[in-house]
C-alpha atoms as a PDB file:
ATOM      1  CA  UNK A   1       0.000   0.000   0.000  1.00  0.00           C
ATOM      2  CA  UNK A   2       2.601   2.173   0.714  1.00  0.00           C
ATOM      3  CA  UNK A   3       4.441   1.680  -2.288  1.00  0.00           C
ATOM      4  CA  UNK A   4       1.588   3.106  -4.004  1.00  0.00           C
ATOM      5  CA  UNK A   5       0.858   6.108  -2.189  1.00  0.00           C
ATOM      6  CA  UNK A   6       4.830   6.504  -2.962  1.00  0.00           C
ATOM      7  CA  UNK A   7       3.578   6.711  -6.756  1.00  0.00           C
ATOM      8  CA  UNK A   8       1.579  10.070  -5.916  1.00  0.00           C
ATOM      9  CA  UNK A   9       3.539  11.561  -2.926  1.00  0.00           C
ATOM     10  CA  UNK A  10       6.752  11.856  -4.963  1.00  0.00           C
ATOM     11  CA  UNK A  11       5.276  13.001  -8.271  1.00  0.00           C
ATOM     12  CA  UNK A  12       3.761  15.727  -6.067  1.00  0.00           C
ATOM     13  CA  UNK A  13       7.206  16.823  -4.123  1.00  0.00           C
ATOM     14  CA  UNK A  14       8.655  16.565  -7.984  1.00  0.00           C
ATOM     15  CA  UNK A  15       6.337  18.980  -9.152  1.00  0.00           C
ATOM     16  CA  UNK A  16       6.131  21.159  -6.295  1.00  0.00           C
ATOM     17  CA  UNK A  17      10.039  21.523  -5.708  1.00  0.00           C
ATOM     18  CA  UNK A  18      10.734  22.403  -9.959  1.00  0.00           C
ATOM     19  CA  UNK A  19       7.221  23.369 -11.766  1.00  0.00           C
ATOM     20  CA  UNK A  20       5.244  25.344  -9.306  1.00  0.00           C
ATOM     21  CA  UNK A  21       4.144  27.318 -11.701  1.00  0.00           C
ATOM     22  CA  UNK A  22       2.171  24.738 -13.136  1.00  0.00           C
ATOM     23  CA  UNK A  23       2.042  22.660  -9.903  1.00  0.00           C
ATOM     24  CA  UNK A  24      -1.303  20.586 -10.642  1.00  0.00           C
ATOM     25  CA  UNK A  25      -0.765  19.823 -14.343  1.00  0.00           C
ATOM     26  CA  UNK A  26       2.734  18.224 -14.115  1.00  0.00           C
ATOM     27  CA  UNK A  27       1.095  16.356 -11.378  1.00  0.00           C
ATOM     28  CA  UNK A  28      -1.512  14.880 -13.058  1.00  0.00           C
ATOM     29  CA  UNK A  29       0.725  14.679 -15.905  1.00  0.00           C
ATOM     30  CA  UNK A  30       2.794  12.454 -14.308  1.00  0.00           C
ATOM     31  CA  UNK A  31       0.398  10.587 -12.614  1.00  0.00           C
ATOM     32  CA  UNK A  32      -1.651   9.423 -15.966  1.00  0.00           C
ATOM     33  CA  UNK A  33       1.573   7.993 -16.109  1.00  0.00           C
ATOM     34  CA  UNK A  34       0.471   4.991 -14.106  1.00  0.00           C
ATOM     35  CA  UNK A  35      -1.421   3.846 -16.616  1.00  0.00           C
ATOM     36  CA  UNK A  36       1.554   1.850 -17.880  1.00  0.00           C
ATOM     37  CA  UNK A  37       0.707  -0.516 -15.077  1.00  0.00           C
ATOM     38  CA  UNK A  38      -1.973  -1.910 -17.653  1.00  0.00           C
ATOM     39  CA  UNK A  39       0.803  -3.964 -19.129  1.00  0.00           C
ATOM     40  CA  UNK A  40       0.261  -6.138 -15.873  1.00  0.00           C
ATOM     41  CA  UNK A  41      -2.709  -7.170 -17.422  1.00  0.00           C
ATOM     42  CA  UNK A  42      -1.065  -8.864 -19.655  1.00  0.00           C
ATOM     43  CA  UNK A  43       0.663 -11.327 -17.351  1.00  0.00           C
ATOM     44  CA  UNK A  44      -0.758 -14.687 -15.539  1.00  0.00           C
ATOM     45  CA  UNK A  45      -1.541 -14.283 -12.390  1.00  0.00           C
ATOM     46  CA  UNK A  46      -1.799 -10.444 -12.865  1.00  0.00           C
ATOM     47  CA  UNK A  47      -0.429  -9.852  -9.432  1.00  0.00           C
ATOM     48  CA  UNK A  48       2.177 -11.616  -7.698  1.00  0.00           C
ATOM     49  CA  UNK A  49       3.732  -9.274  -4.735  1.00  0.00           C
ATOM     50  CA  UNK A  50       6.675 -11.519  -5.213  1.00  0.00           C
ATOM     51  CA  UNK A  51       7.112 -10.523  -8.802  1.00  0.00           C
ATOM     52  CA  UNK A  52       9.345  -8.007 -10.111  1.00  0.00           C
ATOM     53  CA  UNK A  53       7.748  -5.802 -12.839  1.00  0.00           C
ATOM     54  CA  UNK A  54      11.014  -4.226 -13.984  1.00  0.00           C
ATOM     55  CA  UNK A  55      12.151  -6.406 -16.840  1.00  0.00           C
ATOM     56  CA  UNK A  56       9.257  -8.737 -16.429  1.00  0.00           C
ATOM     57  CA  UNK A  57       6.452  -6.260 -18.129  1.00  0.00           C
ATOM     58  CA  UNK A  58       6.367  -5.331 -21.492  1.00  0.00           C
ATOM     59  CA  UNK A  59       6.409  -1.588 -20.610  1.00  0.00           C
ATOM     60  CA  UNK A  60       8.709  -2.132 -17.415  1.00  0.00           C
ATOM     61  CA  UNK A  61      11.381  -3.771 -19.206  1.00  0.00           C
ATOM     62  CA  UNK A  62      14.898  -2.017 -19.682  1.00  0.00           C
ATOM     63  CA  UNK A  63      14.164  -1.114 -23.190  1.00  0.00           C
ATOM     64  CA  UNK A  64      11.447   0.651 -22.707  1.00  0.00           C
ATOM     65  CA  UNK A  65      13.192   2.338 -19.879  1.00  0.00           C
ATOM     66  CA  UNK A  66      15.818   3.281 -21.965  1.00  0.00           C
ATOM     67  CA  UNK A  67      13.090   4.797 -24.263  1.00  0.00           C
ATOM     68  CA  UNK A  68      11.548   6.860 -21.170  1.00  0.00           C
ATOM     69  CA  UNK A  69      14.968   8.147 -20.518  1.00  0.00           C
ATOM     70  CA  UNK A  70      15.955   9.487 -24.216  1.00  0.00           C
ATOM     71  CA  UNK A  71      12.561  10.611 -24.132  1.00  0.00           C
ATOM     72  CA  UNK A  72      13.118  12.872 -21.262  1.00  0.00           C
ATOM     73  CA  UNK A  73      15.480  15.040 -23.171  1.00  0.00           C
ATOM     74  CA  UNK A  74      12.759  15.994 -25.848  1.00  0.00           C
ATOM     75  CA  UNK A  75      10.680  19.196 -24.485  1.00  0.00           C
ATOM     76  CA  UNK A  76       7.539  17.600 -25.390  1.00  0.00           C
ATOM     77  CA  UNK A  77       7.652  14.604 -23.825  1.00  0.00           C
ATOM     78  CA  UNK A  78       9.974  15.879 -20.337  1.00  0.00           C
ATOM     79  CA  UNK A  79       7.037  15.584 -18.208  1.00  0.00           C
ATOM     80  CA  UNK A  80       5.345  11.901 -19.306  1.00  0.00           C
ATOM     81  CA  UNK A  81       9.106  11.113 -19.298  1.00  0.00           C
ATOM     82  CA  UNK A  82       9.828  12.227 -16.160  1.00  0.00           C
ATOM     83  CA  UNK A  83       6.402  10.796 -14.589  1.00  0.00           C
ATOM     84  CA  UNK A  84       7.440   6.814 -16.401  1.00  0.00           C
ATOM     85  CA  UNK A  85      10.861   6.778 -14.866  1.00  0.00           C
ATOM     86  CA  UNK A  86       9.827   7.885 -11.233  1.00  0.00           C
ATOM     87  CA  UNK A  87       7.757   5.335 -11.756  1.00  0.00           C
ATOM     88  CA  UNK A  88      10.134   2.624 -12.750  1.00  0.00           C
ATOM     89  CA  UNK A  89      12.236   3.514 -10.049  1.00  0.00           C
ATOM     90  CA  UNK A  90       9.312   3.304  -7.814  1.00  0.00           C
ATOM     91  CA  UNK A  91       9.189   0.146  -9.047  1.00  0.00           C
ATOM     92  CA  UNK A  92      12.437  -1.251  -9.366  1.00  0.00           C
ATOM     93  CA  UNK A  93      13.055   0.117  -5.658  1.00  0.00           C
ATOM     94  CA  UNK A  94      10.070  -1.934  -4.401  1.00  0.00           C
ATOM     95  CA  UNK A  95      11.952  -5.188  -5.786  1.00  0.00           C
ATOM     96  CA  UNK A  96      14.517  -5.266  -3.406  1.00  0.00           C
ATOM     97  CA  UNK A  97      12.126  -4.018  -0.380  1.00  0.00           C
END
């Protein structure tokens, strides 16, 4: 549970500490980012709290990471960017916790 919460606490301290000026859109910018969690549907069981999703899931694995990263240096994109790789590192953190 916490490790969800986690997912909207530090998008929020994110947007608060470098885009106050637009505080609540690069929040919820960042946090329609979670819906690259639907790639979980595509797995069998759907959850397992022992799994990994960081390599395991089609839109967690380290390709698509590297994607989100080289993304992150185009204007357009900085924000979704931005909001996918706290989010993988949200997630790769909570494999080793």
């Amino acid at each position: 549970m916490f490790h969800i919460l986690l997912h909207f606490i530090i998008p929020a301290i994110v947007a608060f500490l470098f885009f106050r000026r637009s505080l609540l859109k690069t929040w919820l910018i960042m946090i329609a980012t979670m819906a690259v969690d639907l790639d979980h549907l595509l797995a069998n069981p759907i959850y397992d709290p022992n799994r990994c999703s960081v390599g395991f899931h089609p839109l967690h694995s380290y390709i698509a990471i590297i994607i989100y990263a080289v993304m992150f240096f185009v204007p357009r994109f900085r924000l979704v960017a931005l909001g996918l790789l706290i989010h993988m590192a949200l997630d790769y953190i909570d494999c080793f916790v």
